[in-house]
Protein backbone atom coordinates (compact mmCIF):
# COMPACT_ATOMS: atom_id res chain seq x y z
CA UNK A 1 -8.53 -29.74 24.28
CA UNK A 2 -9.66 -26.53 23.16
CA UNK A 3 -6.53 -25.25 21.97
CA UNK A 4 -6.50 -27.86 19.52
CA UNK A 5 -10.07 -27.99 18.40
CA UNK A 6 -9.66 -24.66 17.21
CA UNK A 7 -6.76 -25.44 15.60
CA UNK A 8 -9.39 -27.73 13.49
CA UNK A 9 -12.06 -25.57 13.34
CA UNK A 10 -10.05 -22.53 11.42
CA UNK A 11 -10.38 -23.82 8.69
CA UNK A 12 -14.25 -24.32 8.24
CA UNK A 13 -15.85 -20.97 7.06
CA UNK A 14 -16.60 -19.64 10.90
CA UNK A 15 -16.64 -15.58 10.86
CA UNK A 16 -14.64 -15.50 13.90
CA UNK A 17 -14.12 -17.72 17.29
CA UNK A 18 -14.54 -17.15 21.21
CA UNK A 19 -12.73 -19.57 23.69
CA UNK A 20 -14.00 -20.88 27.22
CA UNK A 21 -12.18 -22.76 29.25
CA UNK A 22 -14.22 -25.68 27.92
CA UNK A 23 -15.46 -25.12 24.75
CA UNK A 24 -15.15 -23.14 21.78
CA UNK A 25 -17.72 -21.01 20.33
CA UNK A 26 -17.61 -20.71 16.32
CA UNK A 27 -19.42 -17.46 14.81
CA UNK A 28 -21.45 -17.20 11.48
CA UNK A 29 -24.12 -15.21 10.14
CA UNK A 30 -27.93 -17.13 10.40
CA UNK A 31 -28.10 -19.66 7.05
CA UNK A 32 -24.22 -19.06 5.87
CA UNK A 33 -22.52 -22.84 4.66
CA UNK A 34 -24.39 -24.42 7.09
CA UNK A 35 -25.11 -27.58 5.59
CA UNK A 36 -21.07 -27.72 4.50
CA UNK A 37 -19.77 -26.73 8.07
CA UNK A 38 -22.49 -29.70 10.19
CA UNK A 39 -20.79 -32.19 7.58
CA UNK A 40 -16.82 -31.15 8.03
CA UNK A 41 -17.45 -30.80 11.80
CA UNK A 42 -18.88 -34.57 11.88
CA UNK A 43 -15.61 -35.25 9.72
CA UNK A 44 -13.18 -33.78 11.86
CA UNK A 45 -15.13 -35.75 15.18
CA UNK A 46 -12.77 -38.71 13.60
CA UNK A 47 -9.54 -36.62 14.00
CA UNK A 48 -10.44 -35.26 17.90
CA UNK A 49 -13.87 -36.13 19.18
CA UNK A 50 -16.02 -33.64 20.50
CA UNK A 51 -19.80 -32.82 20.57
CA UNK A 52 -20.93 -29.92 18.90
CA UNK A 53 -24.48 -28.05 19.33
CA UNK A 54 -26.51 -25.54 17.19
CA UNK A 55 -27.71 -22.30 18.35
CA UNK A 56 -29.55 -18.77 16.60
CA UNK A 57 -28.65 -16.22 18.28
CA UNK A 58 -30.78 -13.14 18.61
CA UNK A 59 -29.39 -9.75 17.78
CA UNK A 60 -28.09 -8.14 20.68
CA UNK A 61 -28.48 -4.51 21.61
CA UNK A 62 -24.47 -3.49 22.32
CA UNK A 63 -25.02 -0.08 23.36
CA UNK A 64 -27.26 -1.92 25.91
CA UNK A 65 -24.45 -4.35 27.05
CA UNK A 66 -21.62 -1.88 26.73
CA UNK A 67 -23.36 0.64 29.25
CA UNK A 68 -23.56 -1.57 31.81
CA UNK A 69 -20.27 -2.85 32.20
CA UNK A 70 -18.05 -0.92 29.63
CA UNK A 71 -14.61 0.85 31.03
CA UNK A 72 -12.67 3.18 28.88
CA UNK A 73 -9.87 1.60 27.16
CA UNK A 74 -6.34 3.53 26.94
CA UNK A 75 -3.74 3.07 24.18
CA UNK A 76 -0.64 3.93 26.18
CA UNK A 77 -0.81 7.44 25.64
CA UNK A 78 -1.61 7.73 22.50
CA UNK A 79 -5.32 7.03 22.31
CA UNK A 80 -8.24 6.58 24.64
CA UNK A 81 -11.54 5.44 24.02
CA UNK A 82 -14.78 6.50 25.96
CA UNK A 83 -18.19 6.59 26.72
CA UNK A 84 -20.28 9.90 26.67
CA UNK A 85 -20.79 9.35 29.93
CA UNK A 86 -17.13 9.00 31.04
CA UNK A 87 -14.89 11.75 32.33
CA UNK A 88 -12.45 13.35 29.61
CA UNK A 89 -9.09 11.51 29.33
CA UNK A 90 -6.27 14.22 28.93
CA UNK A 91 -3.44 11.87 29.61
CA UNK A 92 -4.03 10.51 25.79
CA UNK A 93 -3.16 12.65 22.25
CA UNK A 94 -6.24 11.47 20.85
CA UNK A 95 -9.27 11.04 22.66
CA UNK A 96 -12.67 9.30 21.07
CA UNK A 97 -16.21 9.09 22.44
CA UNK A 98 -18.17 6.14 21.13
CA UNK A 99 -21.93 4.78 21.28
CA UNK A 100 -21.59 1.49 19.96
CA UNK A 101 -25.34 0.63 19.38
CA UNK A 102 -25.30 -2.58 17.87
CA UNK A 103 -22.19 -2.13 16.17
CA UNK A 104 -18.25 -4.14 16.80
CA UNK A 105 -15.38 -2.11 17.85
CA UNK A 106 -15.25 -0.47 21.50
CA UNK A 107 -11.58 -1.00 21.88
CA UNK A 108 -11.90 -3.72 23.91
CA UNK A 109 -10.98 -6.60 21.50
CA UNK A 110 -7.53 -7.49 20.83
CA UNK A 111 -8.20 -6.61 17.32
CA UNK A 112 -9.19 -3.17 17.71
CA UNK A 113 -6.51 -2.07 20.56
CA UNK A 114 -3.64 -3.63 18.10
CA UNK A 115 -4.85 -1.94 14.90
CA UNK A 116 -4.86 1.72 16.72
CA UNK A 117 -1.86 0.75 18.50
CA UNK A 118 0.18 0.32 14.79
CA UNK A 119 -1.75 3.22 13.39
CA UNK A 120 0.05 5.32 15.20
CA UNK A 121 3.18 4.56 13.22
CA UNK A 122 1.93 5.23 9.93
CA UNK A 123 1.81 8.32 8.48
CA UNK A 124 -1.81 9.82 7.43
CA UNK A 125 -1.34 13.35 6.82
CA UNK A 126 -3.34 13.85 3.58
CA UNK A 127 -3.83 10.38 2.58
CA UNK A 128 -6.96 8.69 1.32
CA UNK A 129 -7.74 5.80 3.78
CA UNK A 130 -10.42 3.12 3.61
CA UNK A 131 -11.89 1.00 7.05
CA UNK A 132 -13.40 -1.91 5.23
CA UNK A 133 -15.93 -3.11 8.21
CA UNK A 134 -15.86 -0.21 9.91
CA UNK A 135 -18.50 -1.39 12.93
CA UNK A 136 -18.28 1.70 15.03
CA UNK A 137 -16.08 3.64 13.53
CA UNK A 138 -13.41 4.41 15.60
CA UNK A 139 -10.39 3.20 12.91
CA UNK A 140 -11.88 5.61 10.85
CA UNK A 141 -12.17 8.17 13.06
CA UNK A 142 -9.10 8.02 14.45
CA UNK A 143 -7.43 8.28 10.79
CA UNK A 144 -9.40 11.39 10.18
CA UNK A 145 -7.75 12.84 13.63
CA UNK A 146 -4.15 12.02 11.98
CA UNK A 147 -4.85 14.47 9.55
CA UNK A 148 -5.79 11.49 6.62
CA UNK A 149 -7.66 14.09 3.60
CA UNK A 150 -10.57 11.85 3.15
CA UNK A 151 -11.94 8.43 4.73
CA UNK A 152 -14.18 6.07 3.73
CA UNK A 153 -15.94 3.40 6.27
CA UNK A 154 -17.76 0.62 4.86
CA UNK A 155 -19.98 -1.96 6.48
CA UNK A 156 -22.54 -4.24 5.64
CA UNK A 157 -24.35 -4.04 8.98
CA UNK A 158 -26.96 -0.99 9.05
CA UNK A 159 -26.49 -0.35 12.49
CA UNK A 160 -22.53 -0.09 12.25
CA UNK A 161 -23.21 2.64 8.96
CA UNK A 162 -25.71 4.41 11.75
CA UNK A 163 -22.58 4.22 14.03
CA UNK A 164 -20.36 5.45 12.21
CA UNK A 165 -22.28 8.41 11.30
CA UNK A 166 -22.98 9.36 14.34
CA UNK A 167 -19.57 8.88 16.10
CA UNK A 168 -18.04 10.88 13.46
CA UNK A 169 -20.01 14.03 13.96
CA UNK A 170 -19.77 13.01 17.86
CA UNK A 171 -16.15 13.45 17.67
CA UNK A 172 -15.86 16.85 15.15
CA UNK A 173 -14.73 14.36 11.96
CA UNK A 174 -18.21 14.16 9.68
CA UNK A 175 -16.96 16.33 6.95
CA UNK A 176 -13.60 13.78 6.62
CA UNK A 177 -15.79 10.36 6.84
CA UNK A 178 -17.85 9.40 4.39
CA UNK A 179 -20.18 6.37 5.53
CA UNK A 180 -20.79 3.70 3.60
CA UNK A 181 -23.71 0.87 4.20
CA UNK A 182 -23.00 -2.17 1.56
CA UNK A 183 -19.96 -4.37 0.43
CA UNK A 184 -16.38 -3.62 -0.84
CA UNK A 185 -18.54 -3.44 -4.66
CA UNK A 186 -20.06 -0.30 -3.58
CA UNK A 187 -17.20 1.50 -2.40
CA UNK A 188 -16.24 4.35 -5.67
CA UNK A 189 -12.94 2.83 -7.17
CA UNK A 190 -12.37 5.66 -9.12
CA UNK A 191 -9.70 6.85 -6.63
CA UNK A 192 -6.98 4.79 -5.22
CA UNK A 193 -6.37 4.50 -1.64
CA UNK A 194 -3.09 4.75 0.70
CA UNK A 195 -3.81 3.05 3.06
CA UNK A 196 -6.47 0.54 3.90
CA UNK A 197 -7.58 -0.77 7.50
CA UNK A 198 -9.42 -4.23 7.37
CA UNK A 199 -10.22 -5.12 10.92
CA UNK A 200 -12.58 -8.27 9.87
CA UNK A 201 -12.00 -11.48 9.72
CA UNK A 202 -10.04 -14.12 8.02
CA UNK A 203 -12.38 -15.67 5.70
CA UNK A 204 -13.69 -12.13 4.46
CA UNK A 205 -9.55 -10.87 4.07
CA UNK A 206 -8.74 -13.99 1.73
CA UNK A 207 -11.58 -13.25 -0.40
CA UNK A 208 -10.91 -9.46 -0.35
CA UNK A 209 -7.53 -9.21 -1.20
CA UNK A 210 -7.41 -9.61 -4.77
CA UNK A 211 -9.63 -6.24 -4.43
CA UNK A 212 -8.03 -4.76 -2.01
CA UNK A 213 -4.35 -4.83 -3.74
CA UNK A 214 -6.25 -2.92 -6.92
CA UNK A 215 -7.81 -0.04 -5.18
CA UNK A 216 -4.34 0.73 -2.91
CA UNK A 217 -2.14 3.01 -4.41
CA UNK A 218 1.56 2.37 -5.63
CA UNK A 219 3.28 0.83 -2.17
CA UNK A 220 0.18 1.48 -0.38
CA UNK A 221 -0.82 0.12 3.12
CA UNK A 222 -2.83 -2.65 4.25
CA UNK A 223 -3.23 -3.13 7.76
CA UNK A 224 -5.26 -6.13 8.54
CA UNK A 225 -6.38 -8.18 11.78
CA UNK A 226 -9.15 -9.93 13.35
CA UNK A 227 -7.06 -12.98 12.29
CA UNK A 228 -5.86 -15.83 14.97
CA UNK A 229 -2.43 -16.66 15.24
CA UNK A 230 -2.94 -20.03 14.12
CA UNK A 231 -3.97 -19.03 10.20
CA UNK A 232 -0.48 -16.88 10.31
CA UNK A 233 0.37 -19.52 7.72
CA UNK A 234 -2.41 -19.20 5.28
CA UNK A 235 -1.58 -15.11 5.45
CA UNK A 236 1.93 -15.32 4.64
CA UNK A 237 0.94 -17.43 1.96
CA UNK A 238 -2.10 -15.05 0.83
CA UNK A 239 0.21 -12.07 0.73
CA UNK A 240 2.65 -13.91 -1.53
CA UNK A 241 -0.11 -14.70 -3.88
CA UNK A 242 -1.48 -11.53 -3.74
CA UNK A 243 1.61 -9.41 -4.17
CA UNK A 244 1.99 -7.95 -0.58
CA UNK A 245 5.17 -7.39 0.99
CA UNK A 246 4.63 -8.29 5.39
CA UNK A 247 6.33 -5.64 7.19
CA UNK A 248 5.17 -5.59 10.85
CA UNK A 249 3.34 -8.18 12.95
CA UNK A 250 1.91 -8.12 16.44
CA UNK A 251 0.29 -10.85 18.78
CA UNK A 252 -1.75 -9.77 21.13
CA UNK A 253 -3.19 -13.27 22.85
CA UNK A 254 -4.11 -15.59 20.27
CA UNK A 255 -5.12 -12.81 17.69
CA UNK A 256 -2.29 -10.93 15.16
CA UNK A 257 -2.17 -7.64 13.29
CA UNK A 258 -0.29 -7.63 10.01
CA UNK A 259 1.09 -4.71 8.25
CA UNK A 260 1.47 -5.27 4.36
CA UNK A 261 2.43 -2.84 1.56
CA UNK A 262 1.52 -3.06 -2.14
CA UNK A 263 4.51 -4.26 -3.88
């Protein structure tokens, strides 16, 4: 059941999770806990037994990928994402034209689509906004397009900094975005922000938030996802501990968006 084995699995260290009809595929960057997650998975074989396998998986060339099967993805009508080599979309308010490289974040995802579709009900006229893992750059982007006064995108993957440079000046936004290629530590905090997009994943969120709450602003916004529905628990709990107040939530599949403010 793989339903239930990932209902297991959540809670080992995994950066995120893809289901098949027949197995599950866990995520994690080459050498991260892997000693720790080979001995809980042979624990949990007692609970639900399954077989599991090891695999290193090259780095993959997305641009390469993307071009050869990518369609452009439309946010009702208020945002539309698309290739260079796509025709214009004039049925959306905001259009964006991505090369993804080697970078996360073509719309695609559940994540993505549901953290553009809540943007669109916060207000970012002159507000200071921060995409923590900002892959290709199209949160931040986007934010700069609803008239935010200054963004920062932050990634540690070179290729999604490279991204996000480039998509920026692509779409007429490089003098709003200010690219960023490290951690959360080497973002200024000398300036608070109002709102903050974390499109990541669950076990970087948890260990962000204590952060995260200090460098918002007095009732700021924290819009999160890349989180599966089954950890809603641990969130809930996380904001309590962390002094957010939940004020939206959307499902899309088995992944959730969460809208927070800074109490």
């Amino acid at each position: 059941d793989v339903e239930a084995l990932l209902g297991l699995c959540s809670q080992l260290p995994f950066d995120s999770f893809e289901e098949a009809a027949d197995h599950l595929v866990g995520w994690l960057e080459a050498g991260q806990a892997t000693a720790e997650i080979e001995s809980r998975l042979d624990q949990l074989r007692a609970i639900l037994p399954f077989e599991w396998t090891r695999t290193r998986v090259a780095a993959r060339n997305w641009n390469a990928v993307w071009e050869s099967n990518f369609q452009p993805v439309v946010v009702r009508d208020f945002c539309g994402l698309r290739a260079p080599f796509h025709e214009p979309m004039p049925q959306v308010r905001h259009e964006i034209v991505i090369e993804p490289k080697m970078a996360f974040g073509t719309g695609h995802h559940e994540t993505t689509w549901m953290m553009i579709d809540r943007m669109e009900a916060l207000d970012f006229a002159g507000r200071r906004v921060l995409d923590y893992g900002c892959g290709t750059g199209v949160l931040a982007i986007l934010a700069a397009r609803l008239g935010a006064a200054a963004v920062v995108a932050v990634d540690i993957e070179e290729p999604a900094w490279e991204s996000t440079l480039e998509n920026a000046a692509r779409n007429g936004v490089a003098a709003q975005v200010q690219a960023i290629h490290g951690t959360l530590d080497d973002v200024p905090a000398d300036q608070p922000f109002d709102i903050i997009l974390a499109n990541i994943n669950r076990n970087v969120i948890l260990d962000s938030l204590a952060d995260l709450h200090g460098r918002l602003s007095a009732n700021g916004i924290l819009l999160l996802s890349g989180i599966l529905a089954d950890d809603a628990a641990i969130l809930d709990e996380a904001a309590r501990t962390h002094h957010f107040r939940p004020v939206f939530r959307n499902q899309r599949n088995r992944w959730l968006c969460l809208d927070w403010r800074k109490c």
